[in-house]
PDB file of N, CA and C in Angstrom:
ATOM      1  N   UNK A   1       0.828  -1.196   0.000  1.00  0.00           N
ATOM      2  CA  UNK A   1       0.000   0.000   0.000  1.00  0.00           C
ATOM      3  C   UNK A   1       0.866   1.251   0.000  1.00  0.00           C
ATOM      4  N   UNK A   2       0.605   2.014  -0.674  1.00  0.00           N
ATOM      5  CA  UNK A   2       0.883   3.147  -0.955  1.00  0.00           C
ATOM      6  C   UNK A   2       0.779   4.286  -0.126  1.00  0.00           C
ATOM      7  N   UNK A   3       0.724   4.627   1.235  1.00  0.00           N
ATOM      8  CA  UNK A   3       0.155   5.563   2.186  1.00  0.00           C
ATOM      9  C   UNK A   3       0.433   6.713   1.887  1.00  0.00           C
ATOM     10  N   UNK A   4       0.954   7.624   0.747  1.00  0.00           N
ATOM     11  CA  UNK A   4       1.460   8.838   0.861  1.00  0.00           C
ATOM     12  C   UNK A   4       0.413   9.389   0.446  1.00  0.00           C
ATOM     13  N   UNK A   5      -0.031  10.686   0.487  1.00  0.00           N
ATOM     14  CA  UNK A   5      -0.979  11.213   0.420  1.00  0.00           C
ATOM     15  C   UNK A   5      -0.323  12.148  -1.007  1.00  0.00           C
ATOM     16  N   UNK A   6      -1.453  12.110  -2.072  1.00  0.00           N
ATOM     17  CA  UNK A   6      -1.414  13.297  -2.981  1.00  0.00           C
ATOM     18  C   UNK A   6      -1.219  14.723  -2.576  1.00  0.00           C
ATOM     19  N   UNK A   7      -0.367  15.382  -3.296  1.00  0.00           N
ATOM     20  CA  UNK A   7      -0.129  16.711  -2.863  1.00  0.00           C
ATOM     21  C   UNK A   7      -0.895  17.894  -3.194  1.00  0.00           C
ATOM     22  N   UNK A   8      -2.084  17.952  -3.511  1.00  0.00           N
ATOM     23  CA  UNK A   8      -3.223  18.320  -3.321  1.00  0.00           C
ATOM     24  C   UNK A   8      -4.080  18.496  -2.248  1.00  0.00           C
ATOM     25  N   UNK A   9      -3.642  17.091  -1.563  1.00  0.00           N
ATOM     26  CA  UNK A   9      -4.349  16.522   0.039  1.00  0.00           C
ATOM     27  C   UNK A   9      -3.850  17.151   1.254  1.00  0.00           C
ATOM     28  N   UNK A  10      -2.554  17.733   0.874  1.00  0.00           N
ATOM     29  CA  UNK A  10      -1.904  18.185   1.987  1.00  0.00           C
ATOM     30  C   UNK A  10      -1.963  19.628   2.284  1.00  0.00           C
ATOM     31  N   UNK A  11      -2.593  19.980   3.412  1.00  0.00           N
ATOM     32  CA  UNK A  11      -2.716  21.109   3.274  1.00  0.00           C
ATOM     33  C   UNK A  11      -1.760  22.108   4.232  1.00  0.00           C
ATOM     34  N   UNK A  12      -1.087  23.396   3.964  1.00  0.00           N
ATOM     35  CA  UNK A  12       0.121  23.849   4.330  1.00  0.00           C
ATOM     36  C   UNK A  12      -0.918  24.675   5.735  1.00  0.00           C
ATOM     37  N   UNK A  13      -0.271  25.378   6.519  1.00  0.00           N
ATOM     38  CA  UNK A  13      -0.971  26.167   7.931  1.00  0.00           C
ATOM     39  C   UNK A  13      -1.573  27.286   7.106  1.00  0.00           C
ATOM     40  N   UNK A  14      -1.086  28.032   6.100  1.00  0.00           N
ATOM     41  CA  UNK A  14      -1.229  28.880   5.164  1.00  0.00           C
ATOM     42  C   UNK A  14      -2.425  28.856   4.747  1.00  0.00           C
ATOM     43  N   UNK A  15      -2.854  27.792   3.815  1.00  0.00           N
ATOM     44  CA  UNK A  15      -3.922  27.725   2.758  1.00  0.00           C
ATOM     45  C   UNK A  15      -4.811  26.917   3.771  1.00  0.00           C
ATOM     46  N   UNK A  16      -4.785  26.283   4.955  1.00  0.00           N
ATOM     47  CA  UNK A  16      -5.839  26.004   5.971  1.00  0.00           C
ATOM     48  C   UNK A  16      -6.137  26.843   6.787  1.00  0.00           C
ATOM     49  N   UNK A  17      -5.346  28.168   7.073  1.00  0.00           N
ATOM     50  CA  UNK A  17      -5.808  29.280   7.668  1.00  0.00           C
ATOM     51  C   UNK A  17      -6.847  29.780   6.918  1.00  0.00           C
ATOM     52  N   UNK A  18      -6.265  30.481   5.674  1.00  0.00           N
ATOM     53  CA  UNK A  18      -6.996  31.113   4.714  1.00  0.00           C
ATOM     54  C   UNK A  18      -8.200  30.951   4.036  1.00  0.00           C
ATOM     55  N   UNK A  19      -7.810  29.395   4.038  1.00  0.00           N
ATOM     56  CA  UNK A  19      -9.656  28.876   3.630  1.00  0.00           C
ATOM     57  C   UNK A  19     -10.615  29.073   4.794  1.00  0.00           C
ATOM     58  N   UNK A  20     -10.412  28.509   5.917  1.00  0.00           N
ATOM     59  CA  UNK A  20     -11.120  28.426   7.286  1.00  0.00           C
ATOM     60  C   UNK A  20     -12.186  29.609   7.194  1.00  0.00           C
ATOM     61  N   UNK A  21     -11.399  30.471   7.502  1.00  0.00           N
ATOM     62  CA  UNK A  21     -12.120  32.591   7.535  1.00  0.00           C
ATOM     63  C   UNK A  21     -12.323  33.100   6.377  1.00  0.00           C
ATOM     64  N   UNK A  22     -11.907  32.140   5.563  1.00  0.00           N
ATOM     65  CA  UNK A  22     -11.809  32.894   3.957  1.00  0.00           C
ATOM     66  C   UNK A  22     -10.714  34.585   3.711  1.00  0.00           C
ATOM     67  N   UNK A  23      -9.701  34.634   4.464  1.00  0.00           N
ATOM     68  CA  UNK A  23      -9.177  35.453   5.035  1.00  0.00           C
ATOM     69  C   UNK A  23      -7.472  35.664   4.419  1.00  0.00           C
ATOM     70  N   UNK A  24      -7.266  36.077   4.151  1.00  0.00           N
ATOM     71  CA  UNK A  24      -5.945  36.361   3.526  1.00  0.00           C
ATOM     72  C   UNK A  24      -5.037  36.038   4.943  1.00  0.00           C
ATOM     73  N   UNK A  25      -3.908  35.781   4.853  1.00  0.00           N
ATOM     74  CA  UNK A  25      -2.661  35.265   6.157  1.00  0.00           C
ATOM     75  C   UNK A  25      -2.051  36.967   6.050  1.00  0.00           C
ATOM     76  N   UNK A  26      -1.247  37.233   7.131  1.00  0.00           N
ATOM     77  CA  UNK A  26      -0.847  38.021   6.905  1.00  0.00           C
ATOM     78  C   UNK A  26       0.555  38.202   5.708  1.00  0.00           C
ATOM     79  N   UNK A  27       0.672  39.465   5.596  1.00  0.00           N
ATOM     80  CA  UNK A  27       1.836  39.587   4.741  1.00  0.00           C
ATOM     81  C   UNK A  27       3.340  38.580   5.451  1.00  0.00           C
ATOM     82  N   UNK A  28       3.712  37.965   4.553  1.00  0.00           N
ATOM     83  CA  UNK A  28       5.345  38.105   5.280  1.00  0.00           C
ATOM     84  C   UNK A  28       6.055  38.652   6.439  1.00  0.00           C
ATOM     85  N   UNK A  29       6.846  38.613   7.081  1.00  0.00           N
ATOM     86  CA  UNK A  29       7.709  39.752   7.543  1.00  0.00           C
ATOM     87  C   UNK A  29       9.468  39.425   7.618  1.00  0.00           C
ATOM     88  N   UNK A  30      10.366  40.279   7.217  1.00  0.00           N
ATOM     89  CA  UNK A  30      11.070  40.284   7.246  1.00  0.00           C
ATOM     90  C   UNK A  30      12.379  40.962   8.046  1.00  0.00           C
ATOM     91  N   UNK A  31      11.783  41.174   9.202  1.00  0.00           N
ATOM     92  CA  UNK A  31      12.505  41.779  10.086  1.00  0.00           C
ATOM     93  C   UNK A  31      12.751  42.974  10.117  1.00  0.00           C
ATOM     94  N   UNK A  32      12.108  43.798   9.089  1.00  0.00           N
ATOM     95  CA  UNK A  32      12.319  45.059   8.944  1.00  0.00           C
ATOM     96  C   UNK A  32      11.407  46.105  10.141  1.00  0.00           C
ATOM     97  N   UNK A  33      12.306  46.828  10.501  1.00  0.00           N
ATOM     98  CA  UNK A  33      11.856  47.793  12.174  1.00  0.00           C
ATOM     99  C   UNK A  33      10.387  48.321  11.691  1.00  0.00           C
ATOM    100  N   UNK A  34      10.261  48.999  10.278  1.00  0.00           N
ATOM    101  CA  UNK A  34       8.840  49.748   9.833  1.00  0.00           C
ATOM    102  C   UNK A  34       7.789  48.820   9.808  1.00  0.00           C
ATOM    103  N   UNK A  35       7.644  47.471   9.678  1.00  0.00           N
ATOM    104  CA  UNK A  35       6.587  47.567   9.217  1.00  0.00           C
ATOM    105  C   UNK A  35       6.284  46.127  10.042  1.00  0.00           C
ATOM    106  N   UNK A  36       7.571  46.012  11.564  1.00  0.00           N
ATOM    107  CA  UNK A  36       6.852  45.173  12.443  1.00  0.00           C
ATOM    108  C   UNK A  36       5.935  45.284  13.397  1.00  0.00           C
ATOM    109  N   UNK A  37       5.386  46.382  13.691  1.00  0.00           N
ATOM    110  CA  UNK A  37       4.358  46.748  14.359  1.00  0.00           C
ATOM    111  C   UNK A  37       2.975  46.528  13.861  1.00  0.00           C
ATOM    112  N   UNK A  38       3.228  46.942  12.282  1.00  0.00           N
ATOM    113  CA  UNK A  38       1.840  46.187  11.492  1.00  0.00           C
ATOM    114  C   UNK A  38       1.694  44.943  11.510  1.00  0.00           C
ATOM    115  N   UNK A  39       2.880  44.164  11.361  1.00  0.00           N
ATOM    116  CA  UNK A  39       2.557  42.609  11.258  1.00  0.00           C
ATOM    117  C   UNK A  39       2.137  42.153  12.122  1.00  0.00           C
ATOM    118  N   UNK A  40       2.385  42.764  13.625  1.00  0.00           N
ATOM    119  CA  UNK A  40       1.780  42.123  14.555  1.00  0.00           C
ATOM    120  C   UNK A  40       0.645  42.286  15.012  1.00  0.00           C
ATOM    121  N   UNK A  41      -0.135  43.373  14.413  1.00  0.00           N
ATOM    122  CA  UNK A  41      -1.142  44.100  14.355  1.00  0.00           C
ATOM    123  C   UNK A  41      -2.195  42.911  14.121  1.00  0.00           C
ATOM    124  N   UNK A  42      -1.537  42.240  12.593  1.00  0.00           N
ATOM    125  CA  UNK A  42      -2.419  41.738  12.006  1.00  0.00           C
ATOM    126  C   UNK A  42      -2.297  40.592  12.318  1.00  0.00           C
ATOM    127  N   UNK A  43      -1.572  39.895  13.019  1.00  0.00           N
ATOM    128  CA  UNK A  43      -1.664  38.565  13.241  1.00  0.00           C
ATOM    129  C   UNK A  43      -2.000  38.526  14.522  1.00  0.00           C
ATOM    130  N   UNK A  44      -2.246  39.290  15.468  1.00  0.00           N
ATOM    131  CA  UNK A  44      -3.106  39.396  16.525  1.00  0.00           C
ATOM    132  C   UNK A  44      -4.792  39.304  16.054  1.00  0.00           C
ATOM    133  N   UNK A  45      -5.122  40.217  14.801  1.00  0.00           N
ATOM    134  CA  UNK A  45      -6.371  40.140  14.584  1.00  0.00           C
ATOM    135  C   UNK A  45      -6.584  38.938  13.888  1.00  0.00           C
ATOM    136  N   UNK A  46      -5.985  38.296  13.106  1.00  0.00           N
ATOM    137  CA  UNK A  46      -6.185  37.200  12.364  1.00  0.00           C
ATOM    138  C   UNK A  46      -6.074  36.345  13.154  1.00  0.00           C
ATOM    139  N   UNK A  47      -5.662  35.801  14.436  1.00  0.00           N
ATOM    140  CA  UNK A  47      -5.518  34.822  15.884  1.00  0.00           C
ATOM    141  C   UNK A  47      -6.834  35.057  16.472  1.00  0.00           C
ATOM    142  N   UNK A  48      -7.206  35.956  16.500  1.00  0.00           N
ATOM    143  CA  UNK A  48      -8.727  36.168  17.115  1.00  0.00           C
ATOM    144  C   UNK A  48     -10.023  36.057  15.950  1.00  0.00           C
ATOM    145  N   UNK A  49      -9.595  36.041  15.145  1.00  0.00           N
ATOM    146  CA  UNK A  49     -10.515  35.687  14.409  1.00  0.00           C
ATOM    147  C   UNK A  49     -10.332  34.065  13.853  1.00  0.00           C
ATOM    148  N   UNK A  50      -9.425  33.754  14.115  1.00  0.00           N
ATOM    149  CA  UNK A  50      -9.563  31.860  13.942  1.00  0.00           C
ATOM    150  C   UNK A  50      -9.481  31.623  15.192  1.00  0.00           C
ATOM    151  N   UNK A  51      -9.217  31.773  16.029  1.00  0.00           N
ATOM    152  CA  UNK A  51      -9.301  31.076  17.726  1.00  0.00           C
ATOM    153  C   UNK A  51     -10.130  29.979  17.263  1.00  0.00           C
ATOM    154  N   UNK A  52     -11.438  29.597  17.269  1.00  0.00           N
ATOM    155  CA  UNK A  52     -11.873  28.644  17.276  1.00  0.00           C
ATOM    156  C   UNK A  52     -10.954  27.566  15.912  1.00  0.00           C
ATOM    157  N   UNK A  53     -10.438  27.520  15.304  1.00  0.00           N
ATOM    158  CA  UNK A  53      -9.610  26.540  14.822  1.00  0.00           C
ATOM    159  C   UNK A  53      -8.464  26.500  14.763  1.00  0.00           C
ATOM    160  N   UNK A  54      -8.003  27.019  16.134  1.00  0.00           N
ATOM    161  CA  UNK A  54      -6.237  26.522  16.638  1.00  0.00           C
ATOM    162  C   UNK A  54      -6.666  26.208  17.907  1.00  0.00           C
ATOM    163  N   UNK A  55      -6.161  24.816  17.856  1.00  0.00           N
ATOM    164  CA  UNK A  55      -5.847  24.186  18.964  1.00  0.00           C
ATOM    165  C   UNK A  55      -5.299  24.684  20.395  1.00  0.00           C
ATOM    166  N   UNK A  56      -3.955  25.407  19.740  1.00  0.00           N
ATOM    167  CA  UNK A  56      -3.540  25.198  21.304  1.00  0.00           C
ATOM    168  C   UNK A  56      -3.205  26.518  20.777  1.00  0.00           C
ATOM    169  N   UNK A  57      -1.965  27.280  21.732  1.00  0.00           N
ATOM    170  CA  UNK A  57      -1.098  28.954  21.153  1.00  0.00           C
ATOM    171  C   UNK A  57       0.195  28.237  20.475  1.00  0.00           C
ATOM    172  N   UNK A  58       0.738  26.855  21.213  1.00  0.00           N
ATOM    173  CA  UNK A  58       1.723  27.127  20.120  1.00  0.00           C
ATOM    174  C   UNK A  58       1.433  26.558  18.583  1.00  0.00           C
ATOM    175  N   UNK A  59       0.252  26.136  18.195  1.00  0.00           N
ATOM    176  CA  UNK A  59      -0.390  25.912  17.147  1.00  0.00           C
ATOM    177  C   UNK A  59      -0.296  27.413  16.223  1.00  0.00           C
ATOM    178  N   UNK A  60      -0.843  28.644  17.051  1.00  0.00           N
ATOM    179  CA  UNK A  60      -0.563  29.678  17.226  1.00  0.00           C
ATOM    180  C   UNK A  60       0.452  30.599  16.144  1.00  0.00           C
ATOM    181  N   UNK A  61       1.069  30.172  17.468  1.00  0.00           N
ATOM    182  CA  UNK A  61       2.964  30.424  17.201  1.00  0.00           C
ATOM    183  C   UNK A  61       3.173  29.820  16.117  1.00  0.00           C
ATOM    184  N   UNK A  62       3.106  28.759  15.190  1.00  0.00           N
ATOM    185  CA  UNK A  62       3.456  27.397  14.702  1.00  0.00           C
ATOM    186  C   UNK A  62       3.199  28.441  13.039  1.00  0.00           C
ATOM    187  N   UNK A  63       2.082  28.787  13.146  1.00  0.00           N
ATOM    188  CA  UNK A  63       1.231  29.803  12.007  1.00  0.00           C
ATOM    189  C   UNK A  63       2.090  31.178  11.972  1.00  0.00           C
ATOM    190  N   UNK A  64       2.302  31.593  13.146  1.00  0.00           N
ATOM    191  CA  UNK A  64       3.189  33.063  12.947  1.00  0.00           C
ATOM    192  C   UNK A  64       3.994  33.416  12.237  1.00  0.00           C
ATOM    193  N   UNK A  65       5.055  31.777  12.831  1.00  0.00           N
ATOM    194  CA  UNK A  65       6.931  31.494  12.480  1.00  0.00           C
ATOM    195  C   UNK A  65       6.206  30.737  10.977  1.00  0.00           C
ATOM    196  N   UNK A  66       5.644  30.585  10.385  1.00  0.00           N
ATOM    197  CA  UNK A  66       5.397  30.290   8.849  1.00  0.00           C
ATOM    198  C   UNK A  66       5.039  32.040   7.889  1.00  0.00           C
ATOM    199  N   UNK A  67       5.256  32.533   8.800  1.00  0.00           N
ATOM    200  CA  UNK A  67       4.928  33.920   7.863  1.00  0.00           C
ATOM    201  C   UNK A  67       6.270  34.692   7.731  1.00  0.00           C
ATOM    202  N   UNK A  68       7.441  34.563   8.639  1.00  0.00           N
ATOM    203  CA  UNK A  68       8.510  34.764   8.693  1.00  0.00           C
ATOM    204  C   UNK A  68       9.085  34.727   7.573  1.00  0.00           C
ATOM    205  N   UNK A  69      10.492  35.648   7.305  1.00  0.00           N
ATOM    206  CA  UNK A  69      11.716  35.800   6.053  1.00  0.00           C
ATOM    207  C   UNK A  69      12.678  35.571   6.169  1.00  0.00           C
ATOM    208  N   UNK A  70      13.460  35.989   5.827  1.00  0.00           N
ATOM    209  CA  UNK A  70      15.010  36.692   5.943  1.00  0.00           C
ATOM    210  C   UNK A  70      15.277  36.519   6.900  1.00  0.00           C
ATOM    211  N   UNK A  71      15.741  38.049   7.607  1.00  0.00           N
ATOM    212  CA  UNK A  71      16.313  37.827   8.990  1.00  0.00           C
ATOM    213  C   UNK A  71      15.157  37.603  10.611  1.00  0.00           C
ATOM    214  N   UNK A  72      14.183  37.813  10.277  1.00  0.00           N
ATOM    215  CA  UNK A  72      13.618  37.573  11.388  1.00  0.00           C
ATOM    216  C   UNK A  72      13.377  35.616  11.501  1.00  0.00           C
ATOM    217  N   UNK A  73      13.284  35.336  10.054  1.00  0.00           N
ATOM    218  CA  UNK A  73      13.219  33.687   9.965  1.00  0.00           C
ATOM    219  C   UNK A  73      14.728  33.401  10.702  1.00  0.00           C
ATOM    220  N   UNK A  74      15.761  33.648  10.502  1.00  0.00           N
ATOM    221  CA  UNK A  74      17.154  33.657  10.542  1.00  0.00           C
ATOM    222  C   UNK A  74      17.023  33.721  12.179  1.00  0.00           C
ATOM    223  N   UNK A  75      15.979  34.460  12.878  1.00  0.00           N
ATOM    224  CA  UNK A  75      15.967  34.740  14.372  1.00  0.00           C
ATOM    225  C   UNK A  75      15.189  34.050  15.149  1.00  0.00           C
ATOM    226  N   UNK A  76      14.377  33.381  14.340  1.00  0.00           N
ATOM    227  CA  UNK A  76      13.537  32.322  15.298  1.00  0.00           C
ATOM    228  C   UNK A  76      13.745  30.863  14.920  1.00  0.00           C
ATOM    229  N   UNK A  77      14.247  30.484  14.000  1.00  0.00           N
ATOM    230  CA  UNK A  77      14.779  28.846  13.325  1.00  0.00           C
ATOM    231  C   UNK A  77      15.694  28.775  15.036  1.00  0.00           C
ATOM    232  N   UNK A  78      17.004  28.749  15.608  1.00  0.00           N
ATOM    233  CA  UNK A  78      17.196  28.768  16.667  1.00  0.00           C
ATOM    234  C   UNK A  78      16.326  28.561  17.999  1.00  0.00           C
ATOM    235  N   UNK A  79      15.481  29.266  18.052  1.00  0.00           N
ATOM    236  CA  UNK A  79      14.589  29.151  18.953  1.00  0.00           C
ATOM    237  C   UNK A  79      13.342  27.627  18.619  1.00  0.00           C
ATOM    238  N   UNK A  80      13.134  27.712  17.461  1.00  0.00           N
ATOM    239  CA  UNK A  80      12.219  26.559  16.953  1.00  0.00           C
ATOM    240  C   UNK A  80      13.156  25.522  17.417  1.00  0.00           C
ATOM    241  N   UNK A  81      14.024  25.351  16.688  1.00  0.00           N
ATOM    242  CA  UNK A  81      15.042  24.191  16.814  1.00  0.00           C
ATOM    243  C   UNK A  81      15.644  23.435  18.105  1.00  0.00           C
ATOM    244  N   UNK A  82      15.424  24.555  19.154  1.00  0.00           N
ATOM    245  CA  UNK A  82      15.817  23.997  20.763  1.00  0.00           C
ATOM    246  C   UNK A  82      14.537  23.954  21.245  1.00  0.00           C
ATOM    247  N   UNK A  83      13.279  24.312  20.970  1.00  0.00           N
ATOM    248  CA  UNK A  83      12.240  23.977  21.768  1.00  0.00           C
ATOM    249  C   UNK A  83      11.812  25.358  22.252  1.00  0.00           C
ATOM    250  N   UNK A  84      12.299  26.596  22.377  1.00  0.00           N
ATOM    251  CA  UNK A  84      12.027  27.570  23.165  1.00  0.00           C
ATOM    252  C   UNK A  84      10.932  27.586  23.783  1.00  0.00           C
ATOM    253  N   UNK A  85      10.615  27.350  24.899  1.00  0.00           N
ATOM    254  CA  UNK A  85       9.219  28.162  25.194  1.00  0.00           C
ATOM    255  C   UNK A  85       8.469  29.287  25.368  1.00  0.00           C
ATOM    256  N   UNK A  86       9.025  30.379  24.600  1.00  0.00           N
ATOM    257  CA  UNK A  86       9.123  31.313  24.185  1.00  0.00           C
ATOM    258  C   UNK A  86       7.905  30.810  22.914  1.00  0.00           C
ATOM    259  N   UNK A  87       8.432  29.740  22.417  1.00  0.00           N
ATOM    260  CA  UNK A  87       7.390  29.346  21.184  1.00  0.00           C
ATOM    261  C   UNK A  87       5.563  29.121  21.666  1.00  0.00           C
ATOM    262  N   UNK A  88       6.081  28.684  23.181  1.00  0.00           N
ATOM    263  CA  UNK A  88       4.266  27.962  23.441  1.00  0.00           C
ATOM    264  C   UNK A  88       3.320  29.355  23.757  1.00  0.00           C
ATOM    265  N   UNK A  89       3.688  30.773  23.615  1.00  0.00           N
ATOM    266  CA  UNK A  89       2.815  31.427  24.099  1.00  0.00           C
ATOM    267  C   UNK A  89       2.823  32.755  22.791  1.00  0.00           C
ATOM    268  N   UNK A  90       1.837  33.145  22.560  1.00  0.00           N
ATOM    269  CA  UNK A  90       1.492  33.708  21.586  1.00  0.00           C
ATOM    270  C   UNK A  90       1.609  35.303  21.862  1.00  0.00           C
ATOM    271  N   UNK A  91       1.578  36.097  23.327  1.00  0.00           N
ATOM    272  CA  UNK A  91       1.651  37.072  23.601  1.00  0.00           C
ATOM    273  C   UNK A  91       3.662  37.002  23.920  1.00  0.00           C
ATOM    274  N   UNK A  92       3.329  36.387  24.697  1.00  0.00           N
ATOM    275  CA  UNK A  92       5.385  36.587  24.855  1.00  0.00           C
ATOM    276  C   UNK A  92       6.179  36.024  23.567  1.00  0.00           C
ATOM    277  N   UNK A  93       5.949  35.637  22.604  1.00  0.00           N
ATOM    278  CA  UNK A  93       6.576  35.394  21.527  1.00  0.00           C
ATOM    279  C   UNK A  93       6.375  37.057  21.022  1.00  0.00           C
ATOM    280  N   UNK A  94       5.203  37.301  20.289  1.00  0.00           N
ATOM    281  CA  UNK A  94       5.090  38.323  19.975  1.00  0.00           C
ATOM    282  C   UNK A  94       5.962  39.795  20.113  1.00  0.00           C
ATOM    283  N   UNK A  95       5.649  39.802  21.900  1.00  0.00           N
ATOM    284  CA  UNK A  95       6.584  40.615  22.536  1.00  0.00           C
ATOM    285  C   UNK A  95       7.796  40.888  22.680  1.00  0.00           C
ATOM    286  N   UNK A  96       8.447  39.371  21.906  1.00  0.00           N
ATOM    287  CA  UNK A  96      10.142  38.963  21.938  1.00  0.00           C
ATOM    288  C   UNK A  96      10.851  39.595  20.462  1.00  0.00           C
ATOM    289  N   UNK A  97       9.493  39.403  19.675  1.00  0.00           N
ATOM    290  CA  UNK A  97       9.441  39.376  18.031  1.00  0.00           C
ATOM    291  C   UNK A  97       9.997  40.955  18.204  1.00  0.00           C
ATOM    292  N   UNK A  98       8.614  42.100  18.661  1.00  0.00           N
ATOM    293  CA  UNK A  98       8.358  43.174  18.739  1.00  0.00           C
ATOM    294  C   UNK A  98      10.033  43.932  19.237  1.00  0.00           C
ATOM    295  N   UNK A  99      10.312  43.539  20.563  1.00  0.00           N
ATOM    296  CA  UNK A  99      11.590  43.677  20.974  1.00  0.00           C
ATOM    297  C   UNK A  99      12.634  43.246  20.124  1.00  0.00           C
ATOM    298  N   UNK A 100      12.967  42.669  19.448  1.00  0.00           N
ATOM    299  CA  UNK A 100      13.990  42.682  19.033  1.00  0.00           C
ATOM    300  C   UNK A 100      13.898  43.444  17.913  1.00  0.00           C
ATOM    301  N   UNK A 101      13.259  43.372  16.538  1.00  0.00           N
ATOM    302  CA  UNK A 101      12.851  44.125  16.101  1.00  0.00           C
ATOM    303  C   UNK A 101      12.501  45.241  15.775  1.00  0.00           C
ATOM    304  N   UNK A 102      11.921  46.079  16.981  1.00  0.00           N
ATOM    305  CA  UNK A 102      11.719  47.447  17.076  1.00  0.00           C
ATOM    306  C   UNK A 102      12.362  47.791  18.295  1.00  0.00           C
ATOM    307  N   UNK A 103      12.911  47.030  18.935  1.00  0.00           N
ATOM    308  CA  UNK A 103      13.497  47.633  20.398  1.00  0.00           C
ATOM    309  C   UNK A 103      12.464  48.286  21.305  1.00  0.00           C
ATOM    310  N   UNK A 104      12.968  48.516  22.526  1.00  0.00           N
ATOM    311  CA  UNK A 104      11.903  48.912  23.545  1.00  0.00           C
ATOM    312  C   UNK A 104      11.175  50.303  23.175  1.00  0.00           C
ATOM    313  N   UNK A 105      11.708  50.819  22.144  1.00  0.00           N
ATOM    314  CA  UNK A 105      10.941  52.071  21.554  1.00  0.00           C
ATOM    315  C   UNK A 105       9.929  52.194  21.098  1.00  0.00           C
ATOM    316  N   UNK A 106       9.707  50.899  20.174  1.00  0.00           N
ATOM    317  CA  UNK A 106       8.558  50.162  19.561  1.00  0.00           C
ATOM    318  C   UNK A 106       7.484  49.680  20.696  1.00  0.00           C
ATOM    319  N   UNK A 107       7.882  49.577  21.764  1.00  0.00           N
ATOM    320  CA  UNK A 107       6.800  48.654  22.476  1.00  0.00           C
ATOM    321  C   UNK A 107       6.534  49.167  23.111  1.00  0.00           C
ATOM    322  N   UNK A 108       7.084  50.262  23.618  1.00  0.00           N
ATOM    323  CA  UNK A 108       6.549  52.070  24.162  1.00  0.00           C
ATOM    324  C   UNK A 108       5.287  52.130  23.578  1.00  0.00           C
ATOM    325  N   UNK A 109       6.115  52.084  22.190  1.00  0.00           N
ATOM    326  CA  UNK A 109       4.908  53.349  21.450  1.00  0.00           C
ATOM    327  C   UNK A 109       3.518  52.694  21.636  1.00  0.00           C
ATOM    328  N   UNK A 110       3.510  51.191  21.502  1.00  0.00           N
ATOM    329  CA  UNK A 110       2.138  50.647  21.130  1.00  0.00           C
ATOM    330  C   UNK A 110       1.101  50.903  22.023  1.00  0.00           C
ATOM    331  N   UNK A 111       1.547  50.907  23.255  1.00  0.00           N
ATOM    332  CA  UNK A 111      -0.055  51.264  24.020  1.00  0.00           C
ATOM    333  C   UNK A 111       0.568  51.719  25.424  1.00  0.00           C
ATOM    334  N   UNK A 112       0.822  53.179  25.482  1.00  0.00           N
ATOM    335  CA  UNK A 112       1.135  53.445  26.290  1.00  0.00           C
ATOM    336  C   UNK A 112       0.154  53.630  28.015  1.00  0.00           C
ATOM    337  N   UNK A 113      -0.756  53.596  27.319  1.00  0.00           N
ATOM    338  CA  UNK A 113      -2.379  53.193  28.607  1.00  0.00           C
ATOM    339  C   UNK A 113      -2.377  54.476  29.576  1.00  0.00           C
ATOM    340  N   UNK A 114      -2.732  54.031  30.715  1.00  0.00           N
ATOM    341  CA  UNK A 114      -2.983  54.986  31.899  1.00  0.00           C
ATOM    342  C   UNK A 114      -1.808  55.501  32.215  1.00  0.00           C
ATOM    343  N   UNK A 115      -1.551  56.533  32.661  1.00  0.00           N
ATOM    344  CA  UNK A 115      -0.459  56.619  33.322  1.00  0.00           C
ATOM    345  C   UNK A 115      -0.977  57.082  34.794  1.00  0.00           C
ATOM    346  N   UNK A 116      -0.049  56.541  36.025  1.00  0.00           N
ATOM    347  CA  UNK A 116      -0.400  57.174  37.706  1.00  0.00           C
ATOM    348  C   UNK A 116       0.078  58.111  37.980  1.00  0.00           C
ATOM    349  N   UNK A 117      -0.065  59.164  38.248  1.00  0.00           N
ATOM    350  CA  UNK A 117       0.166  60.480  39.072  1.00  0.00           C
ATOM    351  C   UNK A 117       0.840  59.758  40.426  1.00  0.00           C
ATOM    352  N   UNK A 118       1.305  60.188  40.545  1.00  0.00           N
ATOM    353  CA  UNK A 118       1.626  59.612  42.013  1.00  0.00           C
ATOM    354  C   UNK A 118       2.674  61.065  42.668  1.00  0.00           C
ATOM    355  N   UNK A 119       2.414  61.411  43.784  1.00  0.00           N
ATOM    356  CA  UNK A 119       2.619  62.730  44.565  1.00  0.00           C
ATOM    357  C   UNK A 119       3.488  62.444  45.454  1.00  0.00           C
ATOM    358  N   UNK A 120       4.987  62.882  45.353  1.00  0.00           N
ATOM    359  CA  UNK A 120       6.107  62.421  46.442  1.00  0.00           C
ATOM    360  C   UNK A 120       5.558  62.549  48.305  1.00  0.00           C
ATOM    361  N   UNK A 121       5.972  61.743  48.778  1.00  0.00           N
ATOM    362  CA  UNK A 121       5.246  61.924  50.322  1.00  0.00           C
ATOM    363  C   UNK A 121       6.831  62.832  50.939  1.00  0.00           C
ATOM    364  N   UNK A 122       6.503  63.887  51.908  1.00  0.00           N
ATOM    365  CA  UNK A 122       7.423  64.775  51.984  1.00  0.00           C
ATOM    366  C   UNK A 122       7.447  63.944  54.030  1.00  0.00           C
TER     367      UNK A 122
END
């Protein structure tokens, strides 16, 4: 018997995302500082809008590191390759992505929230 499956049959995280939501994957990214804040933009919204067909986060993650290039691919193959657990969580990956990437300047900017007043006690 023949068990291999036609390559038609096989479907990549890509084109089973995309069909699912009917939803385009996000663009690429290639490590470039401009335009990692968008990518993560969008693969935050595209994670919430398939939640119900990923399993777990590093299923997640698994979908992210397939959208990867160049040098940011070049920055997480290492981490894939030893197991990181850095990989099993979808917000601290992100955040690692973001940081290196844009540096802590970048992760300033994104949501800087409330800030506390707070009044020196004399």
């Amino acid at each position: 018997h023949d068990l291999r499956l036609p390559l038609t049959l096989i479907a990549t995280p890509e084109s089973r995302m995309s069909t699912l939501a009917g939803l385009a994957p996000p663009p690429l990214y290639d490590g470039d500082s401009k335009s990692c804040r968008g990518f993560i933009t969008q693969c935050r919204l595209l994670l919430r809008l398939q939640a119900a067909h990923l399993p777990d986060e590093e299923t997640a993650v698994a979908y992210i590191i397939t959208r990867l290039t160049g040098r940011a691919l070049d920055w997480v193959t290492p981490l894939v390759e030893r197991r990181d657990p850095i990989c099993l969580s979808v917000p601290a990956f992100l955040d690692r992505l973001q940081t290196v990437f844009q540096g802590e300047t970048g992760r300033r900017d994104q949501d800087p929230g409330p800030r506390l007043q707070t009044t020196p006690v004399s």
